[in-house]
C-alpha atoms as a PDB file:
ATOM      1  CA  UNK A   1      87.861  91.632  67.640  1.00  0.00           C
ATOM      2  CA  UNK A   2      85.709  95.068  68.360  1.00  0.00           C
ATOM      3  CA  UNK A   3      87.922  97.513  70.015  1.00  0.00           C
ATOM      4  CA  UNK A   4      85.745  98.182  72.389  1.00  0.00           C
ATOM      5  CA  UNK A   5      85.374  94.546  73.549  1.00  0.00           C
ATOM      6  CA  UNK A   6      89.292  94.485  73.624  1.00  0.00           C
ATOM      7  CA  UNK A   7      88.947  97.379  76.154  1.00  0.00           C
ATOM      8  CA  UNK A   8      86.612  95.746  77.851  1.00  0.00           C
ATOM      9  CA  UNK A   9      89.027  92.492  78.254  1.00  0.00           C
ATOM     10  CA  UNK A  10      91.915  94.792  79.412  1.00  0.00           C
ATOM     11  CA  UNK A  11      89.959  96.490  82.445  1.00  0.00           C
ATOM     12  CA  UNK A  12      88.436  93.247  83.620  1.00  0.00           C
ATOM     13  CA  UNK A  13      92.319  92.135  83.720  1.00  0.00           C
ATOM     14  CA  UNK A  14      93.502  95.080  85.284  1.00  0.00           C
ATOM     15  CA  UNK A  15      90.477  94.596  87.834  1.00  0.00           C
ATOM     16  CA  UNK A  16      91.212  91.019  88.225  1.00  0.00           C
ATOM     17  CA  UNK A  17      95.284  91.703  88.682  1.00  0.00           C
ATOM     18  CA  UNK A  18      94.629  94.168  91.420  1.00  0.00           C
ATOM     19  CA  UNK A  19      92.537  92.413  93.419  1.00  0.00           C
ATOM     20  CA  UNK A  20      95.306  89.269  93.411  1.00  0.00           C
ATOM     21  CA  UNK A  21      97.674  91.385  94.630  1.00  0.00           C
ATOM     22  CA  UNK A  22      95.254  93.011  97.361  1.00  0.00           C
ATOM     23  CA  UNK A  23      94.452  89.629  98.493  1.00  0.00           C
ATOM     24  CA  UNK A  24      97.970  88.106  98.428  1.00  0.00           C
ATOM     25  CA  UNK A  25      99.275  91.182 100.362  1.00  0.00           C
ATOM     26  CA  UNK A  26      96.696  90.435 103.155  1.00  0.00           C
ATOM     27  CA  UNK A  27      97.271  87.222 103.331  1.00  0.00           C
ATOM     28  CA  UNK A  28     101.082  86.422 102.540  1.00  0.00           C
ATOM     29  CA  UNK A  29     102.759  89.623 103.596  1.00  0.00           C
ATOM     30  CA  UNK A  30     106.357  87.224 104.108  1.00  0.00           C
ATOM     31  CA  UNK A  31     105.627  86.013 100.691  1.00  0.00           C
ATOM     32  CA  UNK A  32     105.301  89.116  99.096  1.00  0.00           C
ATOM     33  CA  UNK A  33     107.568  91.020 100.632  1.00  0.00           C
ATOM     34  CA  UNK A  34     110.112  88.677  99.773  1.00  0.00           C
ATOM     35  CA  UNK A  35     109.018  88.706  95.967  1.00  0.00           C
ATOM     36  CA  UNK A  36     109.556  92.486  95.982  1.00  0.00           C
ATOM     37  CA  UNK A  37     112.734  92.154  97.334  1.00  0.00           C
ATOM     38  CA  UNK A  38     113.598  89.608  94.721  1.00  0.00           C
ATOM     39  CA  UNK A  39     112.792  91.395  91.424  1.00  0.00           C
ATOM     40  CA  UNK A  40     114.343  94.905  93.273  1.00  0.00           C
ATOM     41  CA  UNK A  41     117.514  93.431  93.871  1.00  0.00           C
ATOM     42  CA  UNK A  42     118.536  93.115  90.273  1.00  0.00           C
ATOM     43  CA  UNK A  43     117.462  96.552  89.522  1.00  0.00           C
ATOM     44  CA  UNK A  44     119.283  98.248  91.949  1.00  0.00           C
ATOM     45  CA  UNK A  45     122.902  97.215  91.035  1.00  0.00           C
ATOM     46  CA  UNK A  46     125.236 100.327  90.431  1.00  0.00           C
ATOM     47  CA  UNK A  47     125.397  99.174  86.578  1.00  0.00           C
ATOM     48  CA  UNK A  48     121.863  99.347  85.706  1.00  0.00           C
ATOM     49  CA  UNK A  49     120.500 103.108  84.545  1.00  0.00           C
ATOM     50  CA  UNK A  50     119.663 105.693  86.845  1.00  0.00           C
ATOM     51  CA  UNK A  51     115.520 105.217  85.802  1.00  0.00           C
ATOM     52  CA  UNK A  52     115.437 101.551  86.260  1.00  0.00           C
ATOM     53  CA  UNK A  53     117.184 101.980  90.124  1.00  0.00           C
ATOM     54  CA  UNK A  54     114.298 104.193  90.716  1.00  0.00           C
ATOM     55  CA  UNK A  55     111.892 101.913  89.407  1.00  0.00           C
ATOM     56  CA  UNK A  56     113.791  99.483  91.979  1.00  0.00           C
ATOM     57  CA  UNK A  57     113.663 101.663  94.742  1.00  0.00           C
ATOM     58  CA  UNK A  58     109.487 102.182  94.074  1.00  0.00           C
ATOM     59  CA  UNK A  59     109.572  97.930  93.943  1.00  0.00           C
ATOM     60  CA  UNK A  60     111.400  97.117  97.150  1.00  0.00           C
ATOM     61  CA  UNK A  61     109.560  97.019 100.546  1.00  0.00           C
ATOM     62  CA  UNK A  62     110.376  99.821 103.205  1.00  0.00           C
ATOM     63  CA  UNK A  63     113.126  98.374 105.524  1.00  0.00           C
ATOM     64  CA  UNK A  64     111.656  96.613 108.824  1.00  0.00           C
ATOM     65  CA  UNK A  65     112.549  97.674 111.907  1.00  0.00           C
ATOM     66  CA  UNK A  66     114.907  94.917 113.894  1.00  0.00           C
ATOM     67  CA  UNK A  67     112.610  94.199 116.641  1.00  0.00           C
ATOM     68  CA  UNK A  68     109.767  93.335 114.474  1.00  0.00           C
ATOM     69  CA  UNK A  69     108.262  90.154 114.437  1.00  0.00           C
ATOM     70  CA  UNK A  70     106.972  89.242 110.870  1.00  0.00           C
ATOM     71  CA  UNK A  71     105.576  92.596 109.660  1.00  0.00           C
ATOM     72  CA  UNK A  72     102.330  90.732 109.024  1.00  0.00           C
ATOM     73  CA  UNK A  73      99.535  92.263 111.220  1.00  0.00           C
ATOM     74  CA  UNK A  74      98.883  95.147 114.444  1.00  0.00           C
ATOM     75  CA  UNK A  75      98.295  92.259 116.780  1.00  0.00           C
ATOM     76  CA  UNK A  76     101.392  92.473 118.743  1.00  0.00           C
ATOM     77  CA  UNK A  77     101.387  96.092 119.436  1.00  0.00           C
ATOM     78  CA  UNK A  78     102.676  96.963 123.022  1.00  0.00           C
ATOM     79  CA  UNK A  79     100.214 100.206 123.626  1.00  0.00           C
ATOM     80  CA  UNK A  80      97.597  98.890 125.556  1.00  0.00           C
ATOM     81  CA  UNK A  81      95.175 101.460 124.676  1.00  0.00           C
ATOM     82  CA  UNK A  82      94.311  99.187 121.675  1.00  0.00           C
ATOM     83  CA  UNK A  83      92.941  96.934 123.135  1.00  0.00           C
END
């Protein structure tokens, strides 16, 4: 296979891949969410290397405040100037 055509292959990938994940995090915030928590959770244990609980803490969602709902949209936003 031409290089260039294997370059070409890659990209569209990379293209495709991002736009998944752009599309599932619209639409399935819950689900994702709790996907990132699942593959963080085994890379932050105390035993694992410094670099791959940083590479867990760069995976795992920011925590959600307690009074939130779902997380998944602005539509239950108290300020009424939103409207």
């Amino acid at each position: 296979m031409d290089a260039s055509l294997a370059l070409q292959y890659a990209l569209i990938a990379l293209a495709v891949l991002a736009s998944a994940w752009a599309v599932a995090r619209k639409l399935f915030p819950v689900s994702v969410r709790r996907l990132r928590i699942a593959v963080a959770l085994p890379l932050l244990r105390a035993s694992r290397p410094a670099w791959l609980r940083g590479l867990g803490r760069r995976i795992a969602p920011a925590p959600s405040a307690s009074g939130a709902a779902c997380g998944g949209c602005d539509g239950c936003d108290p300020d009424p100037r939103r409207e």
